[in-house]
C-alpha atoms as a PDB file:
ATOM      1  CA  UNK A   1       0.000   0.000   0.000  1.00  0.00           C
ATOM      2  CA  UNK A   2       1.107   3.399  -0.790  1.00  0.00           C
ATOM      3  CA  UNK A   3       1.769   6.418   1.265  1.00  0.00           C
ATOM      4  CA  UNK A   4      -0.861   8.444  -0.051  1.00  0.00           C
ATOM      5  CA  UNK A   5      -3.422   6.032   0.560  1.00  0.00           C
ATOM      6  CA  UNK A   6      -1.812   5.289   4.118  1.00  0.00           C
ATOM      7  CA  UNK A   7      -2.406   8.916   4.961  1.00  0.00           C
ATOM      8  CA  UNK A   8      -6.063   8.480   3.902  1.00  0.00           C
ATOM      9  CA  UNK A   9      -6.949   5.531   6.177  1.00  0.00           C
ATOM     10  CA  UNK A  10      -9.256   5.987   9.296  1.00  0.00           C
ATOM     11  CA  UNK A  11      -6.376   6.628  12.911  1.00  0.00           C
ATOM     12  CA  UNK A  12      -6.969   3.877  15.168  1.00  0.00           C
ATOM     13  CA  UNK A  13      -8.723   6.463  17.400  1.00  0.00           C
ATOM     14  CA  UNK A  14     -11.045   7.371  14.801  1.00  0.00           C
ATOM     15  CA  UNK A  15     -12.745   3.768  14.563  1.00  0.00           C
ATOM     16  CA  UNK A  16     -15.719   2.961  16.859  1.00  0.00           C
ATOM     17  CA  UNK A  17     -15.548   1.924  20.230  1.00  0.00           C
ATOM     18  CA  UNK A  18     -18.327  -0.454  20.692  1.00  0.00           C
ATOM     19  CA  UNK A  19     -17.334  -4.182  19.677  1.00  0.00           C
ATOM     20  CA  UNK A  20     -20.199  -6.127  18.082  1.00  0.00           C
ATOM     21  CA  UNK A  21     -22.896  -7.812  19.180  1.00  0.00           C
ATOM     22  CA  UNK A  22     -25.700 -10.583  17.918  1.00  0.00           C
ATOM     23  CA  UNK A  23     -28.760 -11.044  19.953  1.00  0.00           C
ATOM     24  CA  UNK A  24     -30.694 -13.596  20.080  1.00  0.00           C
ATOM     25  CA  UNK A  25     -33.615 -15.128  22.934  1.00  0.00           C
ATOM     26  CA  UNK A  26     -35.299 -12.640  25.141  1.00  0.00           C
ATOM     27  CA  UNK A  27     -35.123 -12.908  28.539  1.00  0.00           C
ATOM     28  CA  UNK A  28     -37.340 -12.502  31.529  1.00  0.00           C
ATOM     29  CA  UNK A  29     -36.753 -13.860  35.120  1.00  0.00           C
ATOM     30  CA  UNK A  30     -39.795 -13.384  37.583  1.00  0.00           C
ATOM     31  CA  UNK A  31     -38.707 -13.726  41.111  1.00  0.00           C
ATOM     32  CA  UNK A  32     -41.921 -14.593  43.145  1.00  0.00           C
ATOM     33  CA  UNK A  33     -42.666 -14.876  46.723  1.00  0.00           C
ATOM     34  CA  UNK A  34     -45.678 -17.197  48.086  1.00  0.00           C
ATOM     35  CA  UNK A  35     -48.639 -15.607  50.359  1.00  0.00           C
ATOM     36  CA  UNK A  36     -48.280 -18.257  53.186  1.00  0.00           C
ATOM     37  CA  UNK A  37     -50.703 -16.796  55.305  1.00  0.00           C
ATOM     38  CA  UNK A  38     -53.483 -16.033  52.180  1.00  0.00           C
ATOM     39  CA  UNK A  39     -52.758 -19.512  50.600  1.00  0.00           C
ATOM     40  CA  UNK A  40     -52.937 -21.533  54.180  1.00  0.00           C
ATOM     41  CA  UNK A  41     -56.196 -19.847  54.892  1.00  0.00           C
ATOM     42  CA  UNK A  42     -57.702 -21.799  51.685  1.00  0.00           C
ATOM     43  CA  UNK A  43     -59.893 -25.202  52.518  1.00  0.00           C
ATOM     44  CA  UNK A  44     -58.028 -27.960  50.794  1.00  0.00           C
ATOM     45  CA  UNK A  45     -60.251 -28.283  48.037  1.00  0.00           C
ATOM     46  CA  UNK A  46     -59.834 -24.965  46.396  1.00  0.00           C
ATOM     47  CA  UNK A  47     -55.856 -25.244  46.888  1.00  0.00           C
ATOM     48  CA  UNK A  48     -55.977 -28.222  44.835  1.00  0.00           C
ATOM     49  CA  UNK A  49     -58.065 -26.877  42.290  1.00  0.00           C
ATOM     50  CA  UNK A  50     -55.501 -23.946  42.289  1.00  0.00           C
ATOM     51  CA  UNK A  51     -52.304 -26.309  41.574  1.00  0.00           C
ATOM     52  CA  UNK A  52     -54.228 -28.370  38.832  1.00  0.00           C
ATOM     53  CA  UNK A  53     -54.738 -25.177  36.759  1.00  0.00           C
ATOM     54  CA  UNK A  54     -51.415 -23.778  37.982  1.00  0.00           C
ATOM     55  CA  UNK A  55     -49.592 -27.241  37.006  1.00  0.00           C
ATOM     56  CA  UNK A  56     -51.403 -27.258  33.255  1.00  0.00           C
ATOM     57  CA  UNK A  57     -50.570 -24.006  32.790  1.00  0.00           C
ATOM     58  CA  UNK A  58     -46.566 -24.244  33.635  1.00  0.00           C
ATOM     59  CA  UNK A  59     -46.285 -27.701  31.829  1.00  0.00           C
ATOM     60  CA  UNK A  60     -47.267 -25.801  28.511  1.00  0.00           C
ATOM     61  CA  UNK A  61     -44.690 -23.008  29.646  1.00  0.00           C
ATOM     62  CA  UNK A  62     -42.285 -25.450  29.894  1.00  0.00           C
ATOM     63  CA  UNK A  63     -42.656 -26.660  26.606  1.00  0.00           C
ATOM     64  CA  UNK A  64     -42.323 -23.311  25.013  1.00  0.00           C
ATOM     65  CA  UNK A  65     -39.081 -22.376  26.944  1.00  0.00           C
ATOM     66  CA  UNK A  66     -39.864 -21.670  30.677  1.00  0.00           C
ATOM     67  CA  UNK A  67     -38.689 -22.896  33.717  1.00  0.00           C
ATOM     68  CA  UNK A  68     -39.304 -23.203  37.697  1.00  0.00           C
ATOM     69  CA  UNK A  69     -36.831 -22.862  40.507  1.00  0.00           C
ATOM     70  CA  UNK A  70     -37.443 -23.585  43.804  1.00  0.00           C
ATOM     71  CA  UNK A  71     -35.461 -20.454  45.274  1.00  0.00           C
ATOM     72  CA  UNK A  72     -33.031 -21.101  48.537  1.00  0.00           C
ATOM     73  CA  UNK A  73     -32.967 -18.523  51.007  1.00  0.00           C
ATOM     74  CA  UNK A  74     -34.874 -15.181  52.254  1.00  0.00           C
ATOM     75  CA  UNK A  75     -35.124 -13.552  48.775  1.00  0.00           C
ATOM     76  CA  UNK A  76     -38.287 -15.068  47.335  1.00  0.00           C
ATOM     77  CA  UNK A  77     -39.662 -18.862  46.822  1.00  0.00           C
ATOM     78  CA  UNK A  78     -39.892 -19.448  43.504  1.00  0.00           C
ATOM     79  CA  UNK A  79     -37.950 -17.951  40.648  1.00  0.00           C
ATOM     80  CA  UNK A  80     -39.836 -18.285  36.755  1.00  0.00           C
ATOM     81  CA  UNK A  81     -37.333 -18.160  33.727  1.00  0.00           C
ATOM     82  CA  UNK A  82     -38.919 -17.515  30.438  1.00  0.00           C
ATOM     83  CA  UNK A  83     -36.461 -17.612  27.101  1.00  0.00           C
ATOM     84  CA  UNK A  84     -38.298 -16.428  24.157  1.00  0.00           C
ATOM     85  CA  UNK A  85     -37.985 -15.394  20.819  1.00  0.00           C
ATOM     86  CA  UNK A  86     -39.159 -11.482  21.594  1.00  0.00           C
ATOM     87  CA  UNK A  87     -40.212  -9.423  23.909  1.00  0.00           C
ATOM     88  CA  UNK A  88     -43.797  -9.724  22.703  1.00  0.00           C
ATOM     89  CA  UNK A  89     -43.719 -13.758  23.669  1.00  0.00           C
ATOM     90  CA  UNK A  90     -42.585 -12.539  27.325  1.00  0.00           C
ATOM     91  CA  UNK A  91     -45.527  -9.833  27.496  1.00  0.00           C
ATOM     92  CA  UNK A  92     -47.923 -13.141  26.823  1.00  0.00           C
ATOM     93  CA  UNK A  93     -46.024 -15.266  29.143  1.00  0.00           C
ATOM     94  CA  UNK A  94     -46.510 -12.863  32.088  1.00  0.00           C
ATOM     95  CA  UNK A  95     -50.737 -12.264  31.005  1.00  0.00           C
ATOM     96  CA  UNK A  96     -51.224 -15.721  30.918  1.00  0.00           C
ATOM     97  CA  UNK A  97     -49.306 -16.437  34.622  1.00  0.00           C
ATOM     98  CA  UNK A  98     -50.974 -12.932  36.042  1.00  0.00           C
ATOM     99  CA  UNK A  99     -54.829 -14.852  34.839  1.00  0.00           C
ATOM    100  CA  UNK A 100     -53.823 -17.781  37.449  1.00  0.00           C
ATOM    101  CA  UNK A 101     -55.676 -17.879  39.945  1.00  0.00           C
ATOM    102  CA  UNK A 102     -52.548 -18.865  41.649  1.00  0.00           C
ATOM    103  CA  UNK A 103     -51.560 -15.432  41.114  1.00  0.00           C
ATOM    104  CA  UNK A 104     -53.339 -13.842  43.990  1.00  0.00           C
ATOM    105  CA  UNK A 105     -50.958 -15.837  46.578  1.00  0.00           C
ATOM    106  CA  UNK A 106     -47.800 -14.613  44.743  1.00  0.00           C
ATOM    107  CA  UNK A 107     -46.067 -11.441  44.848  1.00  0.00           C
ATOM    108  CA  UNK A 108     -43.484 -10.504  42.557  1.00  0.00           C
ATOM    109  CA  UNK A 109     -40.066  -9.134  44.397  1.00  0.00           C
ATOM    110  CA  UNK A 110     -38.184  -8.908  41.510  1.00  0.00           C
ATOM    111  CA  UNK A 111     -37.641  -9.092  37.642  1.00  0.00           C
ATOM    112  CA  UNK A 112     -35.020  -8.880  35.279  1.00  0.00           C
ATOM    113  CA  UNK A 113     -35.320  -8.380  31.452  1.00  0.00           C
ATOM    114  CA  UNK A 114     -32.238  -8.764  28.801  1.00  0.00           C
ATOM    115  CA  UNK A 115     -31.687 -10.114  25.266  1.00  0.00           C
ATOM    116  CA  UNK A 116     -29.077 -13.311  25.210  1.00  0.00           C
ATOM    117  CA  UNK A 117     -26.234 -11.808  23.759  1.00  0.00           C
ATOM    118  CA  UNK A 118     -22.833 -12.419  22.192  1.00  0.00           C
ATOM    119  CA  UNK A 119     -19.850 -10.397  21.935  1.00  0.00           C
ATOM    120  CA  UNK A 120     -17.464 -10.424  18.761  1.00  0.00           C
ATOM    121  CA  UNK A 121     -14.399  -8.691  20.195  1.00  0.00           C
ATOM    122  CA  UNK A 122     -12.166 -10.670  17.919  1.00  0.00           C
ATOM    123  CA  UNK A 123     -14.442 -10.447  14.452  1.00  0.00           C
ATOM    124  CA  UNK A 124     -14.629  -6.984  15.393  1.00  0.00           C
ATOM    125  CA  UNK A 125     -11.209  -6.693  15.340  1.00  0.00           C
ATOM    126  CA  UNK A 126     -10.848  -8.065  12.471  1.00  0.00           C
ATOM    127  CA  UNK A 127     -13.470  -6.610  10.245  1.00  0.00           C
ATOM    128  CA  UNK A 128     -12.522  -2.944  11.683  1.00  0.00           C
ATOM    129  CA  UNK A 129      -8.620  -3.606  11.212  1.00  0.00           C
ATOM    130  CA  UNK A 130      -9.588  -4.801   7.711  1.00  0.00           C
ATOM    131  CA  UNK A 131     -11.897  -2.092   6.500  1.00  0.00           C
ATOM    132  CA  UNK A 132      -8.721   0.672   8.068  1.00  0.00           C
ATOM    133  CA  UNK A 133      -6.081  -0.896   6.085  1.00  0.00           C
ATOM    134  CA  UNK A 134      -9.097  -0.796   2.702  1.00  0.00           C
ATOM    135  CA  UNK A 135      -9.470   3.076   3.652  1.00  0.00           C
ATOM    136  CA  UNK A 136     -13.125   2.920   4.027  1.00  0.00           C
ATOM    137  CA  UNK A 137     -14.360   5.626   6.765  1.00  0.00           C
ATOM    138  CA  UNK A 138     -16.429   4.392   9.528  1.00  0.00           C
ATOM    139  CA  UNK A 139     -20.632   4.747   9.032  1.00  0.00           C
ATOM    140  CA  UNK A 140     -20.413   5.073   5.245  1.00  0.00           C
ATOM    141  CA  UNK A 141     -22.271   2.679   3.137  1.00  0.00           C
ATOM    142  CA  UNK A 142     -19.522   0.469   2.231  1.00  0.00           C
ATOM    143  CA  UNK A 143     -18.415   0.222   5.899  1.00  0.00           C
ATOM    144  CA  UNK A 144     -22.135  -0.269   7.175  1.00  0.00           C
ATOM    145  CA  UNK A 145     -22.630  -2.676   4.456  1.00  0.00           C
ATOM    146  CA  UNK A 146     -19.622  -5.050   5.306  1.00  0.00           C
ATOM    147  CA  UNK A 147     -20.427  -5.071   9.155  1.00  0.00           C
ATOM    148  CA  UNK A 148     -23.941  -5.930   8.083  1.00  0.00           C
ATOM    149  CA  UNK A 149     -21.989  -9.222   6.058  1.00  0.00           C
ATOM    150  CA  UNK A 150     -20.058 -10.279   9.024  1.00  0.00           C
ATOM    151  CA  UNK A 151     -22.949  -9.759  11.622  1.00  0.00           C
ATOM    152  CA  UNK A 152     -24.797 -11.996   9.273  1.00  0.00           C
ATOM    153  CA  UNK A 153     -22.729 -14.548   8.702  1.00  0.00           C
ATOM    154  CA  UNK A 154     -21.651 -14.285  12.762  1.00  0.00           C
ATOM    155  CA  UNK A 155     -25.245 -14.855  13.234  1.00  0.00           C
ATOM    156  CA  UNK A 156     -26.067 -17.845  10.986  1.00  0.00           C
ATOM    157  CA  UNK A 157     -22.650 -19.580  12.666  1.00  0.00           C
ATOM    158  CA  UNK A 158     -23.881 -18.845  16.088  1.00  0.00           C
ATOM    159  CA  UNK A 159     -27.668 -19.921  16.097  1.00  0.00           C
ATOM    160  CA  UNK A 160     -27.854 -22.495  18.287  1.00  0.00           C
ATOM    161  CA  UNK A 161     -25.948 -20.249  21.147  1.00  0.00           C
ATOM    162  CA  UNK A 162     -28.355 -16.512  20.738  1.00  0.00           C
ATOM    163  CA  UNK A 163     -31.207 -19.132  20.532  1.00  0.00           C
ATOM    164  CA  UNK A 164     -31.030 -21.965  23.041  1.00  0.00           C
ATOM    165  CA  UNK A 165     -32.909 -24.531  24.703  1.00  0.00           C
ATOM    166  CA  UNK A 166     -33.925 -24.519  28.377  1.00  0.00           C
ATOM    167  CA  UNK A 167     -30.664 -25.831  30.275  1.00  0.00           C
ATOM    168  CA  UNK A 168     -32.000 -29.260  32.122  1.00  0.00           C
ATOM    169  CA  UNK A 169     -29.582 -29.140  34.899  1.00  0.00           C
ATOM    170  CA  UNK A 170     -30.557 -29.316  38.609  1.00  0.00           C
ATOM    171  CA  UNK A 171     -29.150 -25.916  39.987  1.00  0.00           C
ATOM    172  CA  UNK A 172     -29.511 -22.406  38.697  1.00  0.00           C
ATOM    173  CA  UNK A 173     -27.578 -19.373  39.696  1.00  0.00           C
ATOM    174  CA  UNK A 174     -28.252 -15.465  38.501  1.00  0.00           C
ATOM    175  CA  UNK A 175     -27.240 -12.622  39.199  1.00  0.00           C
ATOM    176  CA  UNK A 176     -26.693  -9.090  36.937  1.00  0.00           C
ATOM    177  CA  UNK A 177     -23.791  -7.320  36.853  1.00  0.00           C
ATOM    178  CA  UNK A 178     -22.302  -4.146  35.313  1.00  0.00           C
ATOM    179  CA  UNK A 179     -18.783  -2.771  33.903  1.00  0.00           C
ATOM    180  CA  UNK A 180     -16.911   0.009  36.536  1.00  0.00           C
ATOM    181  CA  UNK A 181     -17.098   3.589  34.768  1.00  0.00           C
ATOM    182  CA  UNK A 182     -16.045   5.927  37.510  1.00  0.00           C
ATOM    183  CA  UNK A 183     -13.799   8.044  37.710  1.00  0.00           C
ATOM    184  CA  UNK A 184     -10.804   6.059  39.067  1.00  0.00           C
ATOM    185  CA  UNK A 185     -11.164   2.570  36.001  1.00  0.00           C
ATOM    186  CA  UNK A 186     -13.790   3.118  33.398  1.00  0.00           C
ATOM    187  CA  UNK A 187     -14.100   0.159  31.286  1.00  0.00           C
ATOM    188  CA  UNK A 188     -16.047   1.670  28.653  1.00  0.00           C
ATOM    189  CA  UNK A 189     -12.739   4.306  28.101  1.00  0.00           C
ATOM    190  CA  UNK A 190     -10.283   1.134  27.609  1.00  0.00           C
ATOM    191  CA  UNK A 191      -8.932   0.883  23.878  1.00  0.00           C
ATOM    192  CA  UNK A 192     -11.330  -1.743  22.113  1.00  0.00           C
ATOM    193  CA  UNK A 193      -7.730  -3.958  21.584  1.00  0.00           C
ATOM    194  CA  UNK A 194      -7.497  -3.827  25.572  1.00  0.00           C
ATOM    195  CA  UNK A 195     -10.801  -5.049  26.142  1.00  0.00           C
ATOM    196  CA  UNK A 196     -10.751  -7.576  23.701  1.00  0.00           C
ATOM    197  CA  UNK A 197      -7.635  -9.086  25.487  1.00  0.00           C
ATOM    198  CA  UNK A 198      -9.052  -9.307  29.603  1.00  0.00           C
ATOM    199  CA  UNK A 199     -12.170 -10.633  27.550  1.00  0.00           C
ATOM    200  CA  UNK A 200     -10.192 -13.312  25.560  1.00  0.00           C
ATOM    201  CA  UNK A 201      -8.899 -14.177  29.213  1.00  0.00           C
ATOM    202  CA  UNK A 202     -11.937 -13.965  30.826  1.00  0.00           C
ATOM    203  CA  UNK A 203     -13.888 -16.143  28.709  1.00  0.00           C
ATOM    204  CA  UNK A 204     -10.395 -19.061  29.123  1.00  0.00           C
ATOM    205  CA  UNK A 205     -11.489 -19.599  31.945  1.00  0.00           C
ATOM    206  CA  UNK A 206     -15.087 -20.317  31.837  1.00  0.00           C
ATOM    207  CA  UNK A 207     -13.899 -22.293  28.616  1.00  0.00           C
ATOM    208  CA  UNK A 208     -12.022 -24.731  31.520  1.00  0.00           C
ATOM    209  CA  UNK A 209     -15.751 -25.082  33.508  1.00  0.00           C
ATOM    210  CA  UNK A 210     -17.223 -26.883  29.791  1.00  0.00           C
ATOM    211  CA  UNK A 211     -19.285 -29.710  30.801  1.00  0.00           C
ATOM    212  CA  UNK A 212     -19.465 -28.612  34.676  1.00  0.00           C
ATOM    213  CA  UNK A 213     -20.986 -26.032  33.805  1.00  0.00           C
ATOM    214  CA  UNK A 214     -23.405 -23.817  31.047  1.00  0.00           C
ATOM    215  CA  UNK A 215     -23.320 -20.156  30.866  1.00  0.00           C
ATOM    216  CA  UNK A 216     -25.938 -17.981  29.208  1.00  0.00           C
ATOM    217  CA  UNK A 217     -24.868 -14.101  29.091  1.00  0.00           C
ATOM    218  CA  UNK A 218     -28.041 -11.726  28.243  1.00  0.00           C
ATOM    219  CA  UNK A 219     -27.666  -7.966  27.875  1.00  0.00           C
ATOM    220  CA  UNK A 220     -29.840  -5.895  29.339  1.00  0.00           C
ATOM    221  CA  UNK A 221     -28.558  -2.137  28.473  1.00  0.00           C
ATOM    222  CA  UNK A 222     -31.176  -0.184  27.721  1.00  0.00           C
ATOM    223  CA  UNK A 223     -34.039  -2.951  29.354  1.00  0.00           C
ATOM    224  CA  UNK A 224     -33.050  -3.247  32.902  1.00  0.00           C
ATOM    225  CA  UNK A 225     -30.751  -1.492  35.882  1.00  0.00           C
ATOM    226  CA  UNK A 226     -27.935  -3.414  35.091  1.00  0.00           C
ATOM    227  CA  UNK A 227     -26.173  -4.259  32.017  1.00  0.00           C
ATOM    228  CA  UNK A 228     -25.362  -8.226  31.869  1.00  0.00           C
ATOM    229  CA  UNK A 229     -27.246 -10.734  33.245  1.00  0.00           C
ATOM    230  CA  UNK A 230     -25.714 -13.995  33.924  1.00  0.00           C
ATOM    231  CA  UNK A 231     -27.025 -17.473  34.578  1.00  0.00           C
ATOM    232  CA  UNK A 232     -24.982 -20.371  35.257  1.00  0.00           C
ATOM    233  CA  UNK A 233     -26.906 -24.258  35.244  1.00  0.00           C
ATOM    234  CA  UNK A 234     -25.164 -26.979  37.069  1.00  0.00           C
ATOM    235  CA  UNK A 235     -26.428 -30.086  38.588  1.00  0.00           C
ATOM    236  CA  UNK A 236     -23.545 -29.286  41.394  1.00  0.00           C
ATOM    237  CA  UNK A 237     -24.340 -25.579  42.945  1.00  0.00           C
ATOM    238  CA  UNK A 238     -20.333 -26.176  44.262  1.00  0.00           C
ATOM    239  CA  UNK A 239     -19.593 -25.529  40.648  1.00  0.00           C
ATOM    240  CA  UNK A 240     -21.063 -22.139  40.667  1.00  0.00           C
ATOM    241  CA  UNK A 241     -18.715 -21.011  43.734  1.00  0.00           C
ATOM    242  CA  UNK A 242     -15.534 -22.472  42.214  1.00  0.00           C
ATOM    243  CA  UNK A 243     -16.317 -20.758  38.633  1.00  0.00           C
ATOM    244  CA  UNK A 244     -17.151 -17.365  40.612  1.00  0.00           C
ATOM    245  CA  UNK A 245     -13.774 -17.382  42.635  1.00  0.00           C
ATOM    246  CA  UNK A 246     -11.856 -18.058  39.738  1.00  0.00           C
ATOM    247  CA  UNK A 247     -13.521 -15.394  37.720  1.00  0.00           C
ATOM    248  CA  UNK A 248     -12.451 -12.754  40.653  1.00  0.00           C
ATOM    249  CA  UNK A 249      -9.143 -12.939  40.182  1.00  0.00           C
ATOM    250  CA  UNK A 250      -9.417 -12.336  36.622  1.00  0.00           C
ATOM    251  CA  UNK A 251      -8.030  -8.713  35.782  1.00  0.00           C
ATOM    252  CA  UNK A 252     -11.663  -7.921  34.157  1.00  0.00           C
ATOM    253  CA  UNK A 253     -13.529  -8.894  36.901  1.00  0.00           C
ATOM    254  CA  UNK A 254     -11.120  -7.908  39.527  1.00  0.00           C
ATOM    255  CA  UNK A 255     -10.805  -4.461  38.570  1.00  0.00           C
ATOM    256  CA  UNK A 256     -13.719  -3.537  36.159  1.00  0.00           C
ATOM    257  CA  UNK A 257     -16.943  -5.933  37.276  1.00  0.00           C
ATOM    258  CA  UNK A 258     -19.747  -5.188  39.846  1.00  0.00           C
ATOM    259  CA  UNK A 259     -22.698  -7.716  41.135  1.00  0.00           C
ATOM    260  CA  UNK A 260     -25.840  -7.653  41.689  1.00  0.00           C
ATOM    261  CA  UNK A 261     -27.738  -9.751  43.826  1.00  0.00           C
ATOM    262  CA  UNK A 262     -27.154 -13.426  43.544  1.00  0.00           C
ATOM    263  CA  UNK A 263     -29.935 -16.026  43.052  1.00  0.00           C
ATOM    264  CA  UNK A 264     -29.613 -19.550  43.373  1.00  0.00           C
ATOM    265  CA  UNK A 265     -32.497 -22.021  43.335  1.00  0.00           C
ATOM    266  CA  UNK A 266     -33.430 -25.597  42.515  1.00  0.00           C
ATOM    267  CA  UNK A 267     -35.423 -26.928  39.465  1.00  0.00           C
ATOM    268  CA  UNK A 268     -39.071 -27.983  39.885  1.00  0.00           C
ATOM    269  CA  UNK A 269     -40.803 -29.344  36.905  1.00  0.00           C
ATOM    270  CA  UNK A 270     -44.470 -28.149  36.822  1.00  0.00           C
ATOM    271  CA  UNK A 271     -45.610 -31.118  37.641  1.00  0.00           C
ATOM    272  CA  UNK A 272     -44.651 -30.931  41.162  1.00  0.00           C
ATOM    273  CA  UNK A 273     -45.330 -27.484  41.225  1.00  0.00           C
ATOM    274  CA  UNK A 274     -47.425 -29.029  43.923  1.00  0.00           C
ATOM    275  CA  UNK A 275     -44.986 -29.864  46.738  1.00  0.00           C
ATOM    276  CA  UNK A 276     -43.341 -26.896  47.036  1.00  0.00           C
ATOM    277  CA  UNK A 277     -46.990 -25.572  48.094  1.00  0.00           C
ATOM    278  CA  UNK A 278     -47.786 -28.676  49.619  1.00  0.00           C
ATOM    279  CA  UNK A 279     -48.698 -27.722  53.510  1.00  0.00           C
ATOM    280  CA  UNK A 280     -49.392 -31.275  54.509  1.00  0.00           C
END
């Protein structure tokens, strides 16, 4: 390449920031707490009709991408996990659970709504290092029409990840958490080269937890108070502590990550939906 078309292509500090992304499922979790006192004061009878509509109803949810946890400790008794295709699906999920008469002995103590989501740090790389050296300035139609190539092909490649099945392990653990931008480490001011790096370290080490372990990563900029949600499916909740610990002495999450509040629970099919109100 020449110099006069070296001194015509887009500065490193001129390209975009923001590394790619596909999206895929939408997410909703529903964290729900029981109305002992309401739901005790029901005769038998009408408790069991209760659970046999409850029970039809969540079988069909499972089968379209939902699941039930049995939630361990003080911050709520059940927890409901809906992956869908849009946000529309979730709006009918919750009408159709909020029509239950079940409903009226829950209370809802938290939500959280996010898009499964997939970072490209290193296609981004890539395509943006490739479209420099070609001279092409960022945003114009050649540029937006070769990021619009490589998100589709990205896309087709990763399918089965933005759009998965229901994990069918035992143990669930969420929790949201967000990138530090303060004054003192702001992750969102690191070069993009930078980021891609703690990232490419980051994610070796979940890579080591493959087959303990399976990670879904949802973003939720723009739909909730936090930016990432994580959930983690294991049919040892051990697992979930050892990946965690790991993780915090990984530069990323050791100088740049914050948490939210954890959740951990136990899956319940719907069909014994009915034990875990069971007051026998």
């Amino acid at each position: 390449m020449n110099h006069a078309i070296l001194k015509l292509m887009p500065s490193p500090d001129s390209l975009p920031p923001v590394p790619l992304t596909l999206e895929g499922s939408s997410l909703l979790h529903q964290m729900l707490r029981v109305r002992w006192a309401d739901w005790r004061a029901l005769a038998a009878a009408r408790r069991a009709e209760i659970l046999a509509e409850a029970g039809a109803a969540f079988r069909k949810l499972e089968e379209d991408g939902s699941a039930m946890f049995s939630l361990l400790g003080h911050k709520g008794d059940l927890m409901l996990v809906h992956f869908r295709p849009s946000f529309e699906q979730l709006g009918e999920v919750e009408r159709a659970i909020q029509k239950l008469a079940l409903w009226d002995y829950l209370e809802q103590t938290s939500s959280y709504l996010s898009v499964v989501e997939l970072g490209l740090y290193e296609s981004t790389a890539k395509v943006y290092g490739a479209l420099a050296e070609c001279a092409i300035d960022p945003f114009t139609p050649e540029w937006n029409a070769e990021i619009q190539d490589t998100l589709a092909r990205q896309r087709q490649a990763m399918h089965p990840r933005l759009f998965p099945e229901m994990p069918g392990h035992k143990f669930i653990c969420f929790y949201p958490m967000d990138r530090r931008r303060g004054e003192d480490k702001n992750w969102y001011q690191l070069p993009l080269a930078e980021r891609q790096r703690q990232m490419g370290d980051h994610g070796a080490i979940g890579r080591r937890y493959a087959g303990q372990v399976k990670q879904i990563i949802s973003g939720s900029i723009g739909f909730d108070d936090w930016e990432w949600g994580v959930d983690l499916f294991a049919d040892d909740p051990l697992v979930f502590k050892k990946l965690i610990y790991e993780m915090r002495f990984d530069e990323v999450s050791a100088v740049y990550a914050l948490f939210g509040t954890f959740y951990v629970g136990e899956r319940t099919p719907a069909a014994e939906i009915g034990k875990l109100l069971d007051l026998s």
